[in-house]
C-alpha atoms as a PDB file:
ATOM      1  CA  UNK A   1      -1.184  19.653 -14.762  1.00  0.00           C
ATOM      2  CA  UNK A   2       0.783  16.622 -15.985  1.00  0.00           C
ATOM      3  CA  UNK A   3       0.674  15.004 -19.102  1.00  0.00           C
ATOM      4  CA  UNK A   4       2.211  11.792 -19.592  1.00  0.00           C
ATOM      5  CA  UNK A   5       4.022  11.307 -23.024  1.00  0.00           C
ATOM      6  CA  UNK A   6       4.541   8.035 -24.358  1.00  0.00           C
ATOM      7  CA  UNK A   7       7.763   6.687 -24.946  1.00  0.00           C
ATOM      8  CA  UNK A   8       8.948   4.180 -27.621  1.00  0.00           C
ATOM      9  CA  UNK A   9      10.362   0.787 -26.652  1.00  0.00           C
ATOM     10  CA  UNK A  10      14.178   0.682 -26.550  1.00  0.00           C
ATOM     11  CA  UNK A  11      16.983  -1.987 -25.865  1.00  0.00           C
ATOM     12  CA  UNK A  12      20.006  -1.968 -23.917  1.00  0.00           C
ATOM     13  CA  UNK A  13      22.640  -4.004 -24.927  1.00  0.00           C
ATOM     14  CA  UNK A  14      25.102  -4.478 -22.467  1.00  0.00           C
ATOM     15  CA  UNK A  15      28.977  -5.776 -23.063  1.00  0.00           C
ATOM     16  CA  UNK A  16      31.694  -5.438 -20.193  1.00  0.00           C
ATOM     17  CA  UNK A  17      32.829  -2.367 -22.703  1.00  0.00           C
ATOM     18  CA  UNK A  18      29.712  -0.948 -23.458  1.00  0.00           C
ATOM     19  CA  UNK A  19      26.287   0.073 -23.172  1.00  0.00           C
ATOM     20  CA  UNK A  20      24.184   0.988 -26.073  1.00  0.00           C
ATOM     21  CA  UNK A  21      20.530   2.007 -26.214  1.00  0.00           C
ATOM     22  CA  UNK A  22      18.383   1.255 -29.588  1.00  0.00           C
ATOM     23  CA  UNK A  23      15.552   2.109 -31.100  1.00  0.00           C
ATOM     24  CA  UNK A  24      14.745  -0.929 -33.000  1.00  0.00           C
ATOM     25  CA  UNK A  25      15.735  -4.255 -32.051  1.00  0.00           C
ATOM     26  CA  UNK A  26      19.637  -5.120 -32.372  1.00  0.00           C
ATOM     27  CA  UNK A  27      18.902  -8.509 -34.334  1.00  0.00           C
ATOM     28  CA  UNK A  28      19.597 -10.787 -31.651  1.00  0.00           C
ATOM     29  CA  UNK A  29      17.876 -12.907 -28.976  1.00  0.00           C
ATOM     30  CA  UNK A  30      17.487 -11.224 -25.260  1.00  0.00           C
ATOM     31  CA  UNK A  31      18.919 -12.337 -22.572  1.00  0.00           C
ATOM     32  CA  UNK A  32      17.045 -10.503 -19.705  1.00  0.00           C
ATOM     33  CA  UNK A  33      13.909  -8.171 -20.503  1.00  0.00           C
ATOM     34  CA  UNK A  34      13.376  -5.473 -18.220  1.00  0.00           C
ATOM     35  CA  UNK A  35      10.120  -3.488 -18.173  1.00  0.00           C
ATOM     36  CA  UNK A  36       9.526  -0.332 -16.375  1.00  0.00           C
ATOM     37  CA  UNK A  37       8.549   3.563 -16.670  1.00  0.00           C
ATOM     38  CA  UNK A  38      12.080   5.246 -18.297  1.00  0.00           C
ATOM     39  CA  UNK A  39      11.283   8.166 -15.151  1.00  0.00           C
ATOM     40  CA  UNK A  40      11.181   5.592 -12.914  1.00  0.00           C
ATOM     41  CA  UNK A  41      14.810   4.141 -13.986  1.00  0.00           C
ATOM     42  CA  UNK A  42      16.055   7.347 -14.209  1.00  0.00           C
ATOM     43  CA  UNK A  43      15.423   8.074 -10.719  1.00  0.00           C
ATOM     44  CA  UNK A  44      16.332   4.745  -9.878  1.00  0.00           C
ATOM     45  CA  UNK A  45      19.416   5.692 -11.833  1.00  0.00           C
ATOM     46  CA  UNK A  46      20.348   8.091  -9.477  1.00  0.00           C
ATOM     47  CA  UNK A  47      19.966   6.684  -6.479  1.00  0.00           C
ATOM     48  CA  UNK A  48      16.169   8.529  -5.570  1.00  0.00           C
ATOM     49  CA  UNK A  49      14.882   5.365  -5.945  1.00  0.00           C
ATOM     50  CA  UNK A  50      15.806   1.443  -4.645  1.00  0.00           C
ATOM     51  CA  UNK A  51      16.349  -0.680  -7.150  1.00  0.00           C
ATOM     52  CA  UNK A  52      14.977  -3.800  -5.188  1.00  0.00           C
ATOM     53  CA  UNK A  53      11.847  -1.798  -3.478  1.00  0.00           C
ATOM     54  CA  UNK A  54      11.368  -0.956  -7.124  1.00  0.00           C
ATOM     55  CA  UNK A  55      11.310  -4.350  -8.522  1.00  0.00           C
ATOM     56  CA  UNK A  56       9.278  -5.315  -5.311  1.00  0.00           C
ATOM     57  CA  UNK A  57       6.670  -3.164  -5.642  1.00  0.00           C
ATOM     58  CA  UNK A  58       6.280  -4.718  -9.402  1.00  0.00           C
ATOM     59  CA  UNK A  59       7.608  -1.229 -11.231  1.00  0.00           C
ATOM     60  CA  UNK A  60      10.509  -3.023 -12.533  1.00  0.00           C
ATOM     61  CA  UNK A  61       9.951  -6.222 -13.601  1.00  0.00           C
ATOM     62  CA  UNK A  62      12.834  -8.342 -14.753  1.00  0.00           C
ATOM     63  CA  UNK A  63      12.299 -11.468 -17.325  1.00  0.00           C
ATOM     64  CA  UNK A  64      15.175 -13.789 -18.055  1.00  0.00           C
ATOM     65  CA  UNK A  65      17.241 -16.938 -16.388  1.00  0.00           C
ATOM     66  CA  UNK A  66      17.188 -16.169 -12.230  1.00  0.00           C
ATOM     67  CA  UNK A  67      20.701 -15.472 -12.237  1.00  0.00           C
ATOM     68  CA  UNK A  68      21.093 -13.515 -14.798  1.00  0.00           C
ATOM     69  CA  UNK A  69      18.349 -10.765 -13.023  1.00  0.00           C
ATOM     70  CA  UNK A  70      19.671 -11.389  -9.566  1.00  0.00           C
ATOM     71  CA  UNK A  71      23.246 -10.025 -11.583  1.00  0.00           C
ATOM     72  CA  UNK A  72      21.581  -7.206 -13.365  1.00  0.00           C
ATOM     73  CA  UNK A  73      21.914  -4.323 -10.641  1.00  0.00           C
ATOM     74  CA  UNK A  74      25.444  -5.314 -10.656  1.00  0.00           C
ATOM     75  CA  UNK A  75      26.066  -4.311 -14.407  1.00  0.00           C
ATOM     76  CA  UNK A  76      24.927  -0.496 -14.316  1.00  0.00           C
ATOM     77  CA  UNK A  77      27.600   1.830 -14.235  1.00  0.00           C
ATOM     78  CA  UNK A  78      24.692   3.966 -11.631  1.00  0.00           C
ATOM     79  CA  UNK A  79      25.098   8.133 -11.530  1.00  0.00           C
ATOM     80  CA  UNK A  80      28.091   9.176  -9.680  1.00  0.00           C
ATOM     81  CA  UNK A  81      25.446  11.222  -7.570  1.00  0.00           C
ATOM     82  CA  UNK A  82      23.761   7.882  -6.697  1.00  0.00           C
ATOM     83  CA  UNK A  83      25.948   6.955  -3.443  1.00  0.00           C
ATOM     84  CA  UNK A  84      25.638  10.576  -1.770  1.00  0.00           C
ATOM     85  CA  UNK A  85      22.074  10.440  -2.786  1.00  0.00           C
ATOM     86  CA  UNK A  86      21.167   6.921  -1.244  1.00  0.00           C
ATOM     87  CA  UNK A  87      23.245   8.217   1.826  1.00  0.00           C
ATOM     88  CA  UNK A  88      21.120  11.335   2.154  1.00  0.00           C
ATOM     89  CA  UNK A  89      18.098   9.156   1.649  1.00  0.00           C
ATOM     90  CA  UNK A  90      19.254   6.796   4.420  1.00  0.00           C
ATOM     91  CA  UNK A  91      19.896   9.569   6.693  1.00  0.00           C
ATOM     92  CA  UNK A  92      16.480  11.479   6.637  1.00  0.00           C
ATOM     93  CA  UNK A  93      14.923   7.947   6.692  1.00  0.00           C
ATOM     94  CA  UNK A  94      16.585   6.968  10.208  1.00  0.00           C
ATOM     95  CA  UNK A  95      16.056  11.224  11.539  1.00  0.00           C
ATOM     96  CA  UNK A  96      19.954  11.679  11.543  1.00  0.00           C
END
């Protein structure tokens, strides 16, 4: 049996030094919202999961200026696991 558990809203805020997650909002204006399940950007996280078939299918949905959500893959420092585990993905996907 599985029970889903609701969890809270949070922010990211993103700098070229940092990431930070909170709680409550940070006091400032957004500039991208991004709304999804936190399992599904976990796995998505590490690479179990494509970020664009995610956003695709409608599981991640991105608000904000074009540009700035085209860039947004680009900012995530992603799991060190997630290239081996996209390859291995890749790999039983094409039979290798």
């Amino acid at each position: 049996m599985s029970v889903k558990v609701p969890v809270p809203a949070s922010m990211l805020v993103m700098s070229p030094e940092e990431v930070s997650v909170c709680l409550k909002p940070p006091g400032f204006d957004s500039d991208l919202i991004l709304r999804s399940d936190v399992s599904l950007l976990d796995r998505v996280w590490v690479g179990h999961v494509d970020y664009d078939t995610a956003v695709g299918r409608g599981q991640i949905v991105v608000d904000g200026p074009p540009a700035l959500s085209r860039a947004l893959p680009r900012w995530f420092m992603w799991s060190p696991m997630a290239t081996f585990v996209r390859a291995c993905r890749e790999r039983q996907r094409v039979g290798a």
